[in-house]
C-alpha atoms as a PDB file:
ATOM      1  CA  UNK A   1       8.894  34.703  34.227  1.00  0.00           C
ATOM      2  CA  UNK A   2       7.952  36.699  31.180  1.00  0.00           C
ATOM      3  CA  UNK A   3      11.752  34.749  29.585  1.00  0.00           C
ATOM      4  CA  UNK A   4       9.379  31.696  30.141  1.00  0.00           C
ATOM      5  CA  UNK A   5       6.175  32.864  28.495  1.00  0.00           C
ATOM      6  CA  UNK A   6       7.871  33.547  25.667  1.00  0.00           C
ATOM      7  CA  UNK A   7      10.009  30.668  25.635  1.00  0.00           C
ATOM      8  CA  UNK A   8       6.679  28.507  25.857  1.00  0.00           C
ATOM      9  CA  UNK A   9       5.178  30.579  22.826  1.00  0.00           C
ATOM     10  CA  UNK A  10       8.023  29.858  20.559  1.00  0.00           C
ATOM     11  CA  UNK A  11       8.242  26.214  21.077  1.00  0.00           C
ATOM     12  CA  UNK A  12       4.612  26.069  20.718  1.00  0.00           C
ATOM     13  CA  UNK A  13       4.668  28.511  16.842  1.00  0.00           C
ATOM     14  CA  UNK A  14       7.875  25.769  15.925  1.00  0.00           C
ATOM     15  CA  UNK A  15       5.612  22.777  17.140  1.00  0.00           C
ATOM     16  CA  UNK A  16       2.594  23.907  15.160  1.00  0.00           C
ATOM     17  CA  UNK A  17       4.951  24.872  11.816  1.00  0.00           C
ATOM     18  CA  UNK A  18       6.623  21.529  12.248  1.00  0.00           C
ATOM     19  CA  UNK A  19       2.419  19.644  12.492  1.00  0.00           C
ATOM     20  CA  UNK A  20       1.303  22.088   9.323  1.00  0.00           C
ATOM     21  CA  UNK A  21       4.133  20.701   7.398  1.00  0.00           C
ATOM     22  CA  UNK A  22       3.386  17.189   8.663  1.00  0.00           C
ATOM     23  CA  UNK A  23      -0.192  17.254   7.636  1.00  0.00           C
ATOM     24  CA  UNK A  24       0.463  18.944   4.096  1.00  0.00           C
ATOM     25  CA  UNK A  25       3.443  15.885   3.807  1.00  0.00           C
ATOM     26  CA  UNK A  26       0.679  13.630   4.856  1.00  0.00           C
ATOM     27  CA  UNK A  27      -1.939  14.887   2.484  1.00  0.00           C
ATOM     28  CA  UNK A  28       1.166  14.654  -0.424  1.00  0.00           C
ATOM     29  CA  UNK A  29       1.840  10.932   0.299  1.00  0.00           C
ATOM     30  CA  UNK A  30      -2.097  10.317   0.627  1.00  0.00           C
ATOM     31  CA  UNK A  31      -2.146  11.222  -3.050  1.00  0.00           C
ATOM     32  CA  UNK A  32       0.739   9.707  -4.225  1.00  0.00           C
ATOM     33  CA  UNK A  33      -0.950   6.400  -2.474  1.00  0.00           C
ATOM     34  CA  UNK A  34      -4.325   6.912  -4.024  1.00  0.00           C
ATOM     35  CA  UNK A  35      -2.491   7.179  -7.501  1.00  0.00           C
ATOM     36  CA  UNK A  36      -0.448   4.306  -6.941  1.00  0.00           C
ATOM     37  CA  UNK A  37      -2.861   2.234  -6.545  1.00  0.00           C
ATOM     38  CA  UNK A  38      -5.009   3.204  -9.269  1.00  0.00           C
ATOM     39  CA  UNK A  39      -1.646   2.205 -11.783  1.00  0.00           C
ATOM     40  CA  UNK A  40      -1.826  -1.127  -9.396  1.00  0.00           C
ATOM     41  CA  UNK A  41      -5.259  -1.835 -10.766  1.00  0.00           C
ATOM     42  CA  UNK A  42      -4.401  -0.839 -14.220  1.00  0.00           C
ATOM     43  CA  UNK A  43      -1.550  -2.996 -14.531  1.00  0.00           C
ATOM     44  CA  UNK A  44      -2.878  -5.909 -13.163  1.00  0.00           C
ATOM     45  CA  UNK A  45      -5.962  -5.861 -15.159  1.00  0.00           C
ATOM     46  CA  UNK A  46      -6.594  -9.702 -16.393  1.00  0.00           C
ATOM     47  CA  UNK A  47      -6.826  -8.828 -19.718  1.00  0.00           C
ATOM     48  CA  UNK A  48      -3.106  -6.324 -19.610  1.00  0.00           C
ATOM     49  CA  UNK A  49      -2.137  -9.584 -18.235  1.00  0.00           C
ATOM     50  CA  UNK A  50      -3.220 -12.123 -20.851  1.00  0.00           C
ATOM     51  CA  UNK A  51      -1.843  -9.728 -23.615  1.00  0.00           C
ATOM     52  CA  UNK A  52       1.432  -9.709 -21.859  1.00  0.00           C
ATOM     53  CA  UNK A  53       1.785 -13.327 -21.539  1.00  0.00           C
ATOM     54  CA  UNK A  54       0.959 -14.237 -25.074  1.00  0.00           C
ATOM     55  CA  UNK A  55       3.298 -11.593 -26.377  1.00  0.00           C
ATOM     56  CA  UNK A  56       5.462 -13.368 -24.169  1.00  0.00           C
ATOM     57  CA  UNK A  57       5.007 -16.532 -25.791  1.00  0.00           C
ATOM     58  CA  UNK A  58       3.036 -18.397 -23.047  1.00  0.00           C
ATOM     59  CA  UNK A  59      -0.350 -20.831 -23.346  1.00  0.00           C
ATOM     60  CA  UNK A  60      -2.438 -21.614 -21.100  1.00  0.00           C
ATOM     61  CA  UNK A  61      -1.828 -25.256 -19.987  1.00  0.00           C
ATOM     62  CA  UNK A  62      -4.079 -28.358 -21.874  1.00  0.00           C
ATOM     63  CA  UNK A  63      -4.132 -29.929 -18.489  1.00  0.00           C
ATOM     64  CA  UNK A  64      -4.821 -28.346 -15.048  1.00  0.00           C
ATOM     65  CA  UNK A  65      -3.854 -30.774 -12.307  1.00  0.00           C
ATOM     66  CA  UNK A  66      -5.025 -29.752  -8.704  1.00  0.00           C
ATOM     67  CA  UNK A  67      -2.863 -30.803  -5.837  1.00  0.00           C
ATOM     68  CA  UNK A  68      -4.810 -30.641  -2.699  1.00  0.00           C
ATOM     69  CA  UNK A  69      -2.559 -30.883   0.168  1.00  0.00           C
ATOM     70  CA  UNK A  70      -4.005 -32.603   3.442  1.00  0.00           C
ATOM     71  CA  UNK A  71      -4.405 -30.623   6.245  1.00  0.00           C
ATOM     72  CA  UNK A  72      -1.406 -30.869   9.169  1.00  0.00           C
ATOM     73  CA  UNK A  73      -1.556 -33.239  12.202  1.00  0.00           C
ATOM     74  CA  UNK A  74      -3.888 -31.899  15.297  1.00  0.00           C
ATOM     75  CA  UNK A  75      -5.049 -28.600  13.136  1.00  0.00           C
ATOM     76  CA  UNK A  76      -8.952 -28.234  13.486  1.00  0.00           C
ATOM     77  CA  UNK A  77     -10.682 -28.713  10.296  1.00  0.00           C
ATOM     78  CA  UNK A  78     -11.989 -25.531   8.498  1.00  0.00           C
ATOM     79  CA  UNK A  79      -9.239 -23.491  10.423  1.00  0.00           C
END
């Protein structure tokens, strides 16, 4: 009996290592996330954009044509 007790309070120090390095891997890729994003937003600022493009060579079109594609067979309106 006491081979068990002890048995049961060594898985359960490994299981609660293994969920304190889970959490602090958790809290590492929260961060990483949070940052990402923020260099998202940066990047794909309009106006980073616009400066891109024109060093890029491109215009904005003289004529915007809008192509408004009818809605399928038996699909409810607004859907």
């Amino acid at each position: 009996m006491v081979v068990g007790v002890v048995s049961m309070s060594a898985l359960q120090v490994g299981t609660s290592l293994k969920a304190d390095a889970l959490r602090a891997q958790m809290s590492t890729l929260s961060d990483q996330q949070g940052e990402l994003r923020r260099e998202v937003a940066t990047l794909s600022a309009p106006s980073r954009v616009m400066t891109w493009a024109r060093a890029k060579g491109m215009v904005m079109p003289e004529n915007v044509v809008i192509l408004r594609v009818p809605p399928a067979a038996g699909s409810e309106p607004g859907a």
